[in-house]
C-alpha atoms as a PDB file:
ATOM      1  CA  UNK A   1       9.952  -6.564 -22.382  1.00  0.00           C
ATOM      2  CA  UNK A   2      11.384  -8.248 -19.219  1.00  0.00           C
ATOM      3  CA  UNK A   3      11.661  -5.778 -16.376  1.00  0.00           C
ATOM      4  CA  UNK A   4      12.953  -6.414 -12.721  1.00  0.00           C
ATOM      5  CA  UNK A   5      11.005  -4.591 -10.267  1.00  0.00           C
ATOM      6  CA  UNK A   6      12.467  -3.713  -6.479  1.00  0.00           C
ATOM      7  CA  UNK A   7      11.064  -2.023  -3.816  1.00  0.00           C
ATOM      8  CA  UNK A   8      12.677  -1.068  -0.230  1.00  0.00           C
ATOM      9  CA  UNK A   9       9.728  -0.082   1.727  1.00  0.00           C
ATOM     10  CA  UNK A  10       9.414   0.967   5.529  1.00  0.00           C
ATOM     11  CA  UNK A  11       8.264  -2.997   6.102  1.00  0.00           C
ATOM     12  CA  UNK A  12       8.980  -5.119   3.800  1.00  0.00           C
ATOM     13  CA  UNK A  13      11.928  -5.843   1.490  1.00  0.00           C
ATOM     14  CA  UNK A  14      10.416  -7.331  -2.699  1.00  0.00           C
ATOM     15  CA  UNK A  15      11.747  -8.135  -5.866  1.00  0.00           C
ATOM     16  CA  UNK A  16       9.255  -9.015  -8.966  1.00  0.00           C
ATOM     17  CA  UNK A  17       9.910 -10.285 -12.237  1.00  0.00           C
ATOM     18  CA  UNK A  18       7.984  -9.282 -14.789  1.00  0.00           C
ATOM     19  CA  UNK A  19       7.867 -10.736 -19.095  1.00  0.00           C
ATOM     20  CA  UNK A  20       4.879  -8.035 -20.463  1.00  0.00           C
ATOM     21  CA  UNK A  21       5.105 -10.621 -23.480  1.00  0.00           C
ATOM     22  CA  UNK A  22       4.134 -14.271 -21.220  1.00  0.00           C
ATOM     23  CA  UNK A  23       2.855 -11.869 -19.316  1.00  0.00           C
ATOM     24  CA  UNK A  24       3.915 -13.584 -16.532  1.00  0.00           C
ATOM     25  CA  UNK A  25       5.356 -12.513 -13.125  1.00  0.00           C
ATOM     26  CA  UNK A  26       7.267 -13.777 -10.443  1.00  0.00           C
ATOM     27  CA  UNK A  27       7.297 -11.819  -7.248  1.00  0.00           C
ATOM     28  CA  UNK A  28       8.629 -12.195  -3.495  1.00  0.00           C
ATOM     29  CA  UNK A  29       9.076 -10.596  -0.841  1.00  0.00           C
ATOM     30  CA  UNK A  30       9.801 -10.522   3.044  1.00  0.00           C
ATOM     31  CA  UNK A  31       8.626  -8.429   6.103  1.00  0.00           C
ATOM     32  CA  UNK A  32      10.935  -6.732   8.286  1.00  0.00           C
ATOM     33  CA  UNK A  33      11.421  -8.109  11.597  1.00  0.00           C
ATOM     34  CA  UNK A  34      10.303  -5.954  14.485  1.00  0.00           C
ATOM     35  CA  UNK A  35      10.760  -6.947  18.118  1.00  0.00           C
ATOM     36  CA  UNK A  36       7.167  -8.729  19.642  1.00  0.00           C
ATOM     37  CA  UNK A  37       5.738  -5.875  20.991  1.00  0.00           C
ATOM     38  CA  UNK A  38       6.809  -2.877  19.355  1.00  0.00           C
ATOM     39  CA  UNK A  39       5.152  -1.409  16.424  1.00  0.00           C
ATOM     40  CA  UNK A  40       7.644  -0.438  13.760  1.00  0.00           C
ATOM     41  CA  UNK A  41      11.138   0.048  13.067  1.00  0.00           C
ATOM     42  CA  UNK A  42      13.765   2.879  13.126  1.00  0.00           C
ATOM     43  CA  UNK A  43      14.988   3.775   9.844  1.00  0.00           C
ATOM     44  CA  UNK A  44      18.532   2.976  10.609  1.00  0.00           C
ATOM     45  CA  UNK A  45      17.115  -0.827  11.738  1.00  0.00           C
ATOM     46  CA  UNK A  46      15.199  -0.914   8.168  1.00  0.00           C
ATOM     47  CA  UNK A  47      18.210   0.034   6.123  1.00  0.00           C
ATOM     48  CA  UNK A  48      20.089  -2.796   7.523  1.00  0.00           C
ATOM     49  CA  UNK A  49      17.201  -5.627   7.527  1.00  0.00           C
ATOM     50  CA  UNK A  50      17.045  -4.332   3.768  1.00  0.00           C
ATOM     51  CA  UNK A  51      20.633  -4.699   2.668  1.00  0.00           C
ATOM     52  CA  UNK A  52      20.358  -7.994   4.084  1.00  0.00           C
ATOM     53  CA  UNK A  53      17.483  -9.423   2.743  1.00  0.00           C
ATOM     54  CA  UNK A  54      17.702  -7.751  -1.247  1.00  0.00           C
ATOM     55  CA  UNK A  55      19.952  -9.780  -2.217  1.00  0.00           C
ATOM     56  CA  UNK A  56      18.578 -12.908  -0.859  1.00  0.00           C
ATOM     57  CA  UNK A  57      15.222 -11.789  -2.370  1.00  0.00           C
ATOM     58  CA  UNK A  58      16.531 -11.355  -5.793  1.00  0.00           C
ATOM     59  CA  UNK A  59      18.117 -14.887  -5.818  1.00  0.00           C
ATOM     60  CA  UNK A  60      14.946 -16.061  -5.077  1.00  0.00           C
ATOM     61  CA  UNK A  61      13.103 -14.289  -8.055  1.00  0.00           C
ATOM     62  CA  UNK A  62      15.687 -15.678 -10.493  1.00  0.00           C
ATOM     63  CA  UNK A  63      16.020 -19.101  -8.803  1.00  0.00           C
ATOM     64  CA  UNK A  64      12.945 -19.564 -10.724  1.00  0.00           C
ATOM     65  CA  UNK A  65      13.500 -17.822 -14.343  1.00  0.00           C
ATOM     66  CA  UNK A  66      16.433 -18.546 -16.987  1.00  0.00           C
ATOM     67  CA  UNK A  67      14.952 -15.050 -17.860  1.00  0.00           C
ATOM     68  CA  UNK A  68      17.097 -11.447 -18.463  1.00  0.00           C
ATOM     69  CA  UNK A  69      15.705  -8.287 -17.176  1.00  0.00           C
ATOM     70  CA  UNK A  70      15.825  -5.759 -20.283  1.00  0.00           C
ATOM     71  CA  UNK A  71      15.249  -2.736 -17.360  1.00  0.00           C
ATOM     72  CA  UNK A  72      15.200  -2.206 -13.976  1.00  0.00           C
ATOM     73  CA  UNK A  73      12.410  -0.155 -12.036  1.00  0.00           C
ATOM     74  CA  UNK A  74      12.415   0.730  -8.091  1.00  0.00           C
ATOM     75  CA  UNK A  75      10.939   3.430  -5.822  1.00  0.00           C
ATOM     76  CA  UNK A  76      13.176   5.968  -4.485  1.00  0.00           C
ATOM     77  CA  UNK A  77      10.238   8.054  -2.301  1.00  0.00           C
ATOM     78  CA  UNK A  78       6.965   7.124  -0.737  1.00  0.00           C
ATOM     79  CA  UNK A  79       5.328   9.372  -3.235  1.00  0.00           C
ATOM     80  CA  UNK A  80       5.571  11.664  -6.011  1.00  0.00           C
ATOM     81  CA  UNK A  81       5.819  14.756  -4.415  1.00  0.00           C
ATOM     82  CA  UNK A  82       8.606  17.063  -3.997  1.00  0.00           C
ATOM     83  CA  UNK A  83      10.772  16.609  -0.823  1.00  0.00           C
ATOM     84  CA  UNK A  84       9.155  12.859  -0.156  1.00  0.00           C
ATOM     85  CA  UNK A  85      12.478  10.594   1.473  1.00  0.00           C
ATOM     86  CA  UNK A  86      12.659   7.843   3.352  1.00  0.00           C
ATOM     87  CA  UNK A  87      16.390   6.355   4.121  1.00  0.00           C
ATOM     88  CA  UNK A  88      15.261   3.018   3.301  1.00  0.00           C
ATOM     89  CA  UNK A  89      14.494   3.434  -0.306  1.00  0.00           C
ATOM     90  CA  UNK A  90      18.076   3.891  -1.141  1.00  0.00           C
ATOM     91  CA  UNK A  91      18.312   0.355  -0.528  1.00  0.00           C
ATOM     92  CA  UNK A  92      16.780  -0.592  -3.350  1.00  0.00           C
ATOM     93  CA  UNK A  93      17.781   2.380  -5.716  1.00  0.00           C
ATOM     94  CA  UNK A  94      21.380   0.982  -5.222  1.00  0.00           C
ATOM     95  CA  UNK A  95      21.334  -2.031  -6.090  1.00  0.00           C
ATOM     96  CA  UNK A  96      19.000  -0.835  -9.006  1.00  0.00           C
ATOM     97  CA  UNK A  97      21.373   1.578 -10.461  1.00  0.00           C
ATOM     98  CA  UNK A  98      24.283  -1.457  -9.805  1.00  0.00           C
ATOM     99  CA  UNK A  99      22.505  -4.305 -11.511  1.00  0.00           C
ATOM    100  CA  UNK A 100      21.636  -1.382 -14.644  1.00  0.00           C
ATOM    101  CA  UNK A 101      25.190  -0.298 -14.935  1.00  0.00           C
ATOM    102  CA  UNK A 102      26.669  -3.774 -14.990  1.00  0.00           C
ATOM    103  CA  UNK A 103      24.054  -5.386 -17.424  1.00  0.00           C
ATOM    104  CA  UNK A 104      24.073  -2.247 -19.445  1.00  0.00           C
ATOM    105  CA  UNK A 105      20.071  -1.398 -18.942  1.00  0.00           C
ATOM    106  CA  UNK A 106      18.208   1.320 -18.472  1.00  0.00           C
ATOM    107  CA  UNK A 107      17.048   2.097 -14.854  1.00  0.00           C
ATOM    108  CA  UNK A 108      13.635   3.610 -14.003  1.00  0.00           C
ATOM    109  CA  UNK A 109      12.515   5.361 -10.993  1.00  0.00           C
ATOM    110  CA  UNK A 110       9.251   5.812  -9.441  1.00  0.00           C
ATOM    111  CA  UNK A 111       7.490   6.602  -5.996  1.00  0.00           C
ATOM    112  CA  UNK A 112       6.267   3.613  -3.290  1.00  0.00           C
ATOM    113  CA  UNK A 113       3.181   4.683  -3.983  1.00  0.00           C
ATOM    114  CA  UNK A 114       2.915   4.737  -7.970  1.00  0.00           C
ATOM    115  CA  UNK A 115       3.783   0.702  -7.239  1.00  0.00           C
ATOM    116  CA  UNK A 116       1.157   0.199  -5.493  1.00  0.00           C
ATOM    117  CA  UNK A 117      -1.168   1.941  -7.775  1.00  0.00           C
ATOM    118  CA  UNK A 118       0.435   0.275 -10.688  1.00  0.00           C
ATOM    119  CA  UNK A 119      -0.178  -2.930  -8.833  1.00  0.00           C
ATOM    120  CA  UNK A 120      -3.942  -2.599  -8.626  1.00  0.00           C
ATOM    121  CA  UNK A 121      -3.977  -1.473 -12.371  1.00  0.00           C
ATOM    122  CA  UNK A 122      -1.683  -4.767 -12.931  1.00  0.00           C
ATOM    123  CA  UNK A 123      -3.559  -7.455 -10.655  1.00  0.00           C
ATOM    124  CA  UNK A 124      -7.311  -6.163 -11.728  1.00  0.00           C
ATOM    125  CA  UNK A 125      -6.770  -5.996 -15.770  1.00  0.00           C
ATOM    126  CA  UNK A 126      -7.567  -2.516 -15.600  1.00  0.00           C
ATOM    127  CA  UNK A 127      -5.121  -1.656 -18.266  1.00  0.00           C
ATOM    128  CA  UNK A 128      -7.524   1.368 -19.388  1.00  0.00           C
ATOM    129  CA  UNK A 129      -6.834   2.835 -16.709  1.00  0.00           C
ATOM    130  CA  UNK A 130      -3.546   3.986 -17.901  1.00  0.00           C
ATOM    131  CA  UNK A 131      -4.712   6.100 -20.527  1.00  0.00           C
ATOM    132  CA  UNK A 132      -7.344   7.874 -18.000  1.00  0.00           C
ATOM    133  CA  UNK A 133      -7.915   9.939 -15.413  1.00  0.00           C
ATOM    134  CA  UNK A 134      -8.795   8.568 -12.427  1.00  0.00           C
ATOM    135  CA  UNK A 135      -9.102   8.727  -8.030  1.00  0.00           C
ATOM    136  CA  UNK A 136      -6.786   6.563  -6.226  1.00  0.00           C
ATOM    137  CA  UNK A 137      -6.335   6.107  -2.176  1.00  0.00           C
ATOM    138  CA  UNK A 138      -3.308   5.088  -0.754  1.00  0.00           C
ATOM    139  CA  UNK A 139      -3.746   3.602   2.287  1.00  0.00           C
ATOM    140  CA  UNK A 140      -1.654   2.033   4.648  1.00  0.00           C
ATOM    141  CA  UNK A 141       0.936   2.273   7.643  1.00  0.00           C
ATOM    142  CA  UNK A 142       2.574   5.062   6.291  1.00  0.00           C
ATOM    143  CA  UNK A 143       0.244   6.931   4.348  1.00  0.00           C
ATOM    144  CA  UNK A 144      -3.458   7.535   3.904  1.00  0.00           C
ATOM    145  CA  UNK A 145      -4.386   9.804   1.194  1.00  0.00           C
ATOM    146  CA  UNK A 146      -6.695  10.366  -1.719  1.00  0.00           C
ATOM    147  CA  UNK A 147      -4.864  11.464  -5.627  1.00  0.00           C
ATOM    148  CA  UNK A 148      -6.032  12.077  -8.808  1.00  0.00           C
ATOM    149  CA  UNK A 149      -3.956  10.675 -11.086  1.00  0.00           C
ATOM    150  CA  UNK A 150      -3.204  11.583 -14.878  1.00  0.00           C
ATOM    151  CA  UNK A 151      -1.562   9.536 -17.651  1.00  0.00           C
ATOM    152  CA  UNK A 152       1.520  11.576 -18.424  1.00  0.00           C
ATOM    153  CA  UNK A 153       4.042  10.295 -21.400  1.00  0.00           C
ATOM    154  CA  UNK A 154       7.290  10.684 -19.578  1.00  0.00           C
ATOM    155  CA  UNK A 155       6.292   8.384 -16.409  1.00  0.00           C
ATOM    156  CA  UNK A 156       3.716   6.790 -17.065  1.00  0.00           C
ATOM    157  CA  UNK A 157       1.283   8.731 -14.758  1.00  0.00           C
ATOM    158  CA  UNK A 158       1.602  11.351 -12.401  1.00  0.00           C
ATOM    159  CA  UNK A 159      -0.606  12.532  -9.213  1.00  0.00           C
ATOM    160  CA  UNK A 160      -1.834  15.396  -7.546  1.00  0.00           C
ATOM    161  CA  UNK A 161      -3.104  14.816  -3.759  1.00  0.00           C
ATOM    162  CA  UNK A 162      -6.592  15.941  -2.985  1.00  0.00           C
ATOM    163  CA  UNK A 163      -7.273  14.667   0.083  1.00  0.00           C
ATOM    164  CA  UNK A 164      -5.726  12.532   3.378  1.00  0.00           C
ATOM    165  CA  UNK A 165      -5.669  12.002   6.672  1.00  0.00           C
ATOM    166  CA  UNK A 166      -5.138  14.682   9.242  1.00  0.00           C
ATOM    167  CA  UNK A 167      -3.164  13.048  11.884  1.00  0.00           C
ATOM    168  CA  UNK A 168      -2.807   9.081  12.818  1.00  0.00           C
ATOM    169  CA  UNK A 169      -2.220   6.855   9.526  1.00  0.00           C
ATOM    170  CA  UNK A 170      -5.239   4.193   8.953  1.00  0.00           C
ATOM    171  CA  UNK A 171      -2.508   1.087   9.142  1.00  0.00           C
ATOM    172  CA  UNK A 172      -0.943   2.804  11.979  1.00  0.00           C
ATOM    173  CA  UNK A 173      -4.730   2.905  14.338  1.00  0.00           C
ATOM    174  CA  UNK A 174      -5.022  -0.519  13.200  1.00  0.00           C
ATOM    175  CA  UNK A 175      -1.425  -1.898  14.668  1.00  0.00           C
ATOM    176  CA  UNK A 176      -1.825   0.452  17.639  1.00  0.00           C
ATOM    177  CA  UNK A 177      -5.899  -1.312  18.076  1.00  0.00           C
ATOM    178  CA  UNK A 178      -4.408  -4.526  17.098  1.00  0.00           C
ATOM    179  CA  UNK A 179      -1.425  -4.155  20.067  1.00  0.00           C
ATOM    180  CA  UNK A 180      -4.058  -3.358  22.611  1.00  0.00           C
ATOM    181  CA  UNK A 181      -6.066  -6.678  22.130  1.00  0.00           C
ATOM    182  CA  UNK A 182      -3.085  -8.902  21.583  1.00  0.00           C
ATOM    183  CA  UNK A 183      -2.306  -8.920  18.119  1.00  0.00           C
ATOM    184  CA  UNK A 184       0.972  -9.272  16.826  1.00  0.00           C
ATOM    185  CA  UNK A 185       2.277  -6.608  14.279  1.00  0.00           C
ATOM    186  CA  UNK A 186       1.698  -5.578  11.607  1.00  0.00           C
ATOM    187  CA  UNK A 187      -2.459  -6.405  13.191  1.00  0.00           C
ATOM    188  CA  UNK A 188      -3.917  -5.609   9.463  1.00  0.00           C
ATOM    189  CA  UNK A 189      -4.970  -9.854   8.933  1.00  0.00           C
ATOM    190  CA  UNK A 190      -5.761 -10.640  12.475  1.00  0.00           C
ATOM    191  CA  UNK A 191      -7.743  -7.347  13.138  1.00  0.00           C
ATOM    192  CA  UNK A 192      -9.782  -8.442   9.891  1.00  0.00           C
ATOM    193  CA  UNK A 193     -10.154 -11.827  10.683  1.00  0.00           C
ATOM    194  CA  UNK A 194     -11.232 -11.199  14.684  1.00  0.00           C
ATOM    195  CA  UNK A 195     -13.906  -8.550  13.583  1.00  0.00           C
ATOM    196  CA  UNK A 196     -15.500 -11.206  11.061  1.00  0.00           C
ATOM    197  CA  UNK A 197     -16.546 -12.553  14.305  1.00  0.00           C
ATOM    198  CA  UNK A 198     -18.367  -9.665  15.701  1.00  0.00           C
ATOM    199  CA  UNK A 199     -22.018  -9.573  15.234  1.00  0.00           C
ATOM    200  CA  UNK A 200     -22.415  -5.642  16.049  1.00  0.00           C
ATOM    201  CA  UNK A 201     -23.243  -2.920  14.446  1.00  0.00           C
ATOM    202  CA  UNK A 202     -22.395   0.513  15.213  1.00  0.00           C
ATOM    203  CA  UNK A 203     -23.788   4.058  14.425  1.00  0.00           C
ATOM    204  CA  UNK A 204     -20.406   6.105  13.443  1.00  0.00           C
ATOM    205  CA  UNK A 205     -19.758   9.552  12.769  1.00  0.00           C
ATOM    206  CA  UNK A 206     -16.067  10.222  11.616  1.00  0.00           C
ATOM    207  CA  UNK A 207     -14.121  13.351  11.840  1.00  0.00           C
ATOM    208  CA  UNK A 208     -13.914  15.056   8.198  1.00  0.00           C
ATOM    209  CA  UNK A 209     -12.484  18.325   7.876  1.00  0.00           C
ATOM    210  CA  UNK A 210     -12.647  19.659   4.174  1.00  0.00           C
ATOM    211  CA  UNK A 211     -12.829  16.137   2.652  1.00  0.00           C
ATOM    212  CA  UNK A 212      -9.996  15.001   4.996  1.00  0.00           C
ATOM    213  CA  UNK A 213     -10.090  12.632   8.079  1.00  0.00           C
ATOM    214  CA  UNK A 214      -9.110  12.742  11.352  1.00  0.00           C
ATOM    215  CA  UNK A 215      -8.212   9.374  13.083  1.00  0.00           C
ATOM    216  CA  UNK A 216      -6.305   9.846  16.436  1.00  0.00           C
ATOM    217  CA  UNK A 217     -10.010   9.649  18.529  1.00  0.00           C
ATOM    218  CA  UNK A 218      -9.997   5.921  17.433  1.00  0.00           C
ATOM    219  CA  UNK A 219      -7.368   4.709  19.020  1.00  0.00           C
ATOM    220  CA  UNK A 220      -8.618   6.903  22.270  1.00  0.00           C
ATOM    221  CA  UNK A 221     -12.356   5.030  21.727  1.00  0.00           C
ATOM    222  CA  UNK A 222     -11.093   1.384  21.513  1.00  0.00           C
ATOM    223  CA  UNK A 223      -9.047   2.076  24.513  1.00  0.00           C
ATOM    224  CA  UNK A 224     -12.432   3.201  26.206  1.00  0.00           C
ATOM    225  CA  UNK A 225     -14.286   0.098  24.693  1.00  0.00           C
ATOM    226  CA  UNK A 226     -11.504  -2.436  26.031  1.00  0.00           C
ATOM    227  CA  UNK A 227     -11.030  -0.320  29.821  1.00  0.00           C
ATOM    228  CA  UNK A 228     -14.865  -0.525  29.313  1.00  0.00           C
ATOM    229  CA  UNK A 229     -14.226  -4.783  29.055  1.00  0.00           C
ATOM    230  CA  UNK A 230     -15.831  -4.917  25.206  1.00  0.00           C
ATOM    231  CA  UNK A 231     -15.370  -7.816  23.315  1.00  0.00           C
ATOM    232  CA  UNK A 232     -11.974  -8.081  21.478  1.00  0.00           C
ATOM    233  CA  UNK A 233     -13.927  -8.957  18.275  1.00  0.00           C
ATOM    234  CA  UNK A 234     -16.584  -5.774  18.985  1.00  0.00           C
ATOM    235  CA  UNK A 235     -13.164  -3.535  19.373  1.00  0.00           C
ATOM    236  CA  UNK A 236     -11.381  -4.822  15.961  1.00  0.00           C
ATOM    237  CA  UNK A 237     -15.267  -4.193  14.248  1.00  0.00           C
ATOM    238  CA  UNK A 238     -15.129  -1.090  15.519  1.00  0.00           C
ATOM    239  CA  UNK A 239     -12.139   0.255  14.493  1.00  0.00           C
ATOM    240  CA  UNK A 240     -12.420  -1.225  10.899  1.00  0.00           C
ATOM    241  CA  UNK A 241     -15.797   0.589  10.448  1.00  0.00           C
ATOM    242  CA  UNK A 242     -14.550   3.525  11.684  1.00  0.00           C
ATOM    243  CA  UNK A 243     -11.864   3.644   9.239  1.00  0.00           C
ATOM    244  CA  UNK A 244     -14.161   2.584   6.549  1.00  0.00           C
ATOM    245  CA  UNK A 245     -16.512   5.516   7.089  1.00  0.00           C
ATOM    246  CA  UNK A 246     -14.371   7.930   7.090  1.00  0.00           C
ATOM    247  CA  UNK A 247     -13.117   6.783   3.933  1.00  0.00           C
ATOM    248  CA  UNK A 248     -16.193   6.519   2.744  1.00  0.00           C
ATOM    249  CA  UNK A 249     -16.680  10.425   3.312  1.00  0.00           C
ATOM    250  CA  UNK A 250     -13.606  11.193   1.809  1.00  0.00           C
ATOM    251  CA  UNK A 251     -14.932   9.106  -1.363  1.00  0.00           C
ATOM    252  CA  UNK A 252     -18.107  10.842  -1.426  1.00  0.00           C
ATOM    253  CA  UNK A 253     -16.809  14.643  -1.036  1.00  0.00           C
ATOM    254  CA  UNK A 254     -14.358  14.075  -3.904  1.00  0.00           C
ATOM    255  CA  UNK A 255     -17.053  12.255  -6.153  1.00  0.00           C
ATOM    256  CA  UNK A 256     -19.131  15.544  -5.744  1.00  0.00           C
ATOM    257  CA  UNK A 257     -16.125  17.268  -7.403  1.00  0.00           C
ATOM    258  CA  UNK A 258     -14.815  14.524  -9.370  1.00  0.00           C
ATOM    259  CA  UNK A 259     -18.174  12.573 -11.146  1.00  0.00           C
ATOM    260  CA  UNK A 260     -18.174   9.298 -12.765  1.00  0.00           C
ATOM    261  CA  UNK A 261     -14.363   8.764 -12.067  1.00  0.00           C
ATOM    262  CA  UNK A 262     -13.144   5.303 -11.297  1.00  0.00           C
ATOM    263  CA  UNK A 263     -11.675   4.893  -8.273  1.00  0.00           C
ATOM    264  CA  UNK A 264      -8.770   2.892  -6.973  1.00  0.00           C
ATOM    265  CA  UNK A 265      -7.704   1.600  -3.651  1.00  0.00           C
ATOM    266  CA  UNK A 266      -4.083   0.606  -2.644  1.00  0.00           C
ATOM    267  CA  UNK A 267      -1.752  -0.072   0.182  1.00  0.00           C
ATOM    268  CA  UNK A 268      -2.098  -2.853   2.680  1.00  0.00           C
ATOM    269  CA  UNK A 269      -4.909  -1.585   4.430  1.00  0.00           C
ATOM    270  CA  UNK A 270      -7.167  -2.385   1.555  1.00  0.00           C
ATOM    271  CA  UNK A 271      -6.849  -5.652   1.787  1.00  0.00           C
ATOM    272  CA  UNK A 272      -8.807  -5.533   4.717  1.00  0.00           C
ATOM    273  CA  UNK A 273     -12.213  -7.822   3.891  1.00  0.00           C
ATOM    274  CA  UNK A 274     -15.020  -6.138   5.218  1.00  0.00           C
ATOM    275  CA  UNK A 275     -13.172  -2.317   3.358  1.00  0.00           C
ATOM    276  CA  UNK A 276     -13.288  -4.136   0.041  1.00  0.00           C
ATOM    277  CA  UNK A 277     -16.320  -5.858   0.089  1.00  0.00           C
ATOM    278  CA  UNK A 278     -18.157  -2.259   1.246  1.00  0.00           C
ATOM    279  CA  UNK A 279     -16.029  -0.409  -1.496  1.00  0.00           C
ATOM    280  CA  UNK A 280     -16.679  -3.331  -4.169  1.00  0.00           C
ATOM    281  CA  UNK A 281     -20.533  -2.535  -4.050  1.00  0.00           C
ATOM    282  CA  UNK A 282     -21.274   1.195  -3.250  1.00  0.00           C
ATOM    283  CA  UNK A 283     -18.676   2.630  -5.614  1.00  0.00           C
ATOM    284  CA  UNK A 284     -17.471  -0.186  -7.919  1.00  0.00           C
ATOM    285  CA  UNK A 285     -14.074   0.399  -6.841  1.00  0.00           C
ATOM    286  CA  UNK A 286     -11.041  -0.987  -8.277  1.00  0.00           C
ATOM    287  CA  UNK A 287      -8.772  -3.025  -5.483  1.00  0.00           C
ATOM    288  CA  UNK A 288      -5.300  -4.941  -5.710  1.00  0.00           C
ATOM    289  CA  UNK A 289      -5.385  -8.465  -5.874  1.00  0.00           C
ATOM    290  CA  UNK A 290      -5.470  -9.795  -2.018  1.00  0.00           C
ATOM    291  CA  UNK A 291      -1.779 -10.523  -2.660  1.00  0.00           C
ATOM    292  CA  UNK A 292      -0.792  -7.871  -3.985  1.00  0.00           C
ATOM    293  CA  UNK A 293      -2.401  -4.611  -1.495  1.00  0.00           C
ATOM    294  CA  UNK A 294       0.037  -5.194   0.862  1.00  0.00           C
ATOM    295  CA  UNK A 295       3.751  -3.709  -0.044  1.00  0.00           C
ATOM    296  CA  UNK A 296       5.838  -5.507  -3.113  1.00  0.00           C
ATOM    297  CA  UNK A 297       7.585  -4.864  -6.246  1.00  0.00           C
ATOM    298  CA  UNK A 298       5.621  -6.141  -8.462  1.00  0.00           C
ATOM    299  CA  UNK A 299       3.810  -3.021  -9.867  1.00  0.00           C
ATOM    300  CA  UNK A 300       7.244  -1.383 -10.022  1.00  0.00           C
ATOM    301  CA  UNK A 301       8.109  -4.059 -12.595  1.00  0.00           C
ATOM    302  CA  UNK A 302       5.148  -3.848 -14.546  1.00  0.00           C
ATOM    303  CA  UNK A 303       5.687  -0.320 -14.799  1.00  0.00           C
ATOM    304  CA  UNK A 304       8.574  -0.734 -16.303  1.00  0.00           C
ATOM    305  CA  UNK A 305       7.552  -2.759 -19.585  1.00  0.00           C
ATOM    306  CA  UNK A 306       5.429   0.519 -20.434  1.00  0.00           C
END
């Protein structure tokens, strides 16, 4: 089965290609421009970036394949549940349902986020998953939440959130910490590649309410700690610990309910270093190739040879 994946996120604008039989894949994609200094994009600006760039990004996937997609599969919603929209993900559902109706294909239709768990399922060779139940966190700019997920036989698996954050979005403090030290956005590599640099360690309590966390005193904190003239590399530390405790919490208060489950991290924020190696070792959790945490189509297409 050769399926074309496309996703029409809030940030970046992918295409994948994917033969379940070579398995083989080919995937691009390209971020969104946003103005230096500013730290996203209004809908209206994303729509047009993406009706732009989709069909450039499609040439490019089959610049490099004499290959035929036999489906189609692209994310309408962020996620899974009812009343999730985002303008932006008609993007890609249009062309979707234009390239199925002229090659005479089916079209199938998921949520951002079952992507980007499908991605870490794809990447890893955790193929098992797919027939188990299992914890996955979504974390990134837009979103930061824990689901369980089930196999279901109609699409392919289905979640049920159980956890998130209360306020501020984990990839949002990190572009907001990133913009007060100088970063350029989106901060998520340079904030992980300054606080490699920082040799401190810091004692960190998190807010959790109910097994969910509360992130807007971080950004208030690393203000303090840069007014306060802290190190730029102590500041990005800080805030990726911070983040990665509180996460950790989450993990442990839905392991008390949910034992022995594997767990799964997605979204762009866990491609963060120091968050995977931590994550790796205390829980054995399951992670997205580095290429592939980040936003893309590829686990769209892969979803769609199943």
């Amino acid at each position: 089965m050769i399926s074309l994946g496309i996703d029409t996120s809030n940030y970046t604008t992918s295409a994948a290609l994917y033969d379940s039989e070579r398995k083989a894949m080919i995937s691009k994609r390209r971020l969104l421009k946003v103005k230096q200094g500013e730290l996203g994009l209004r809908q209206s600006e994303a729509v047009f970036q993406h009706t732009v760039s989709l069909p450039e990004i499609i040439k490019e996937v089959f610049s490099e394949t004499k290959s035929i997609p036999e489906t189609v599969a692209v994310s309408v919603s962020p996620c899974d549940f009812e009343g999730s929209y985002m303008p932006c993900f008609m993007c890609g559902k249009g062309v979707a349902e234009s390239i199925a109706s002229a090659a005479k294909i089916p079209v199938k239709f998921f949520s951002h986020q079952a992507g980007h768990i499908a991605a870490v399922i794809y990447s890893s060779g955790n193929f098992e998953l797919l027939s188990k139940e299992f914890l996955a966190f979504h974390i990134s700019g837009g979103t930061t939440e824990a689901v369980l997920v089930k196999p279901d036989k109609k699409r392919i698996f289905v979640t049920q959130k159980k956890a998130g954050s209360l306020d501020l979005k984990a990839g949002q403090a990190i572009d907001r910490v990133g913009k007060m030290i100088g970063l350029s956005f989106p901060a998520g590599a340079g904030l992980d590649a300054l606080s490699r640099k920082s040799e401190k360690t810091f004692k960190i309590k998190p807010s959790i309410k109910d097994g969910c966390c509360s992130l807007s005193g971080l950004q208030n904190r690393c203000e303090n700690m840069l007014k306060n003239g802290e190190a730029p590399e102590d500041i990005a530390k800080y805030c990726i610990d911070y983040i990665s405790r509180a996460l950790e919490e989450m993990t442990d208060a839905l392991l008390l309910s949910y034992k022995d489950m594997p767990v799964v991290f997605s979204g762009g924020v866990t491609g963060n270093s120091l968050i995977r190696e931590r994550f790796i070792k205390k829980y054995g959790a399951v992670f997205a190739s580095s290429g592939l945490s980040s936003d893309n189509a590829a686990g769209l297409a892969f979803l769609g040879t199943l």
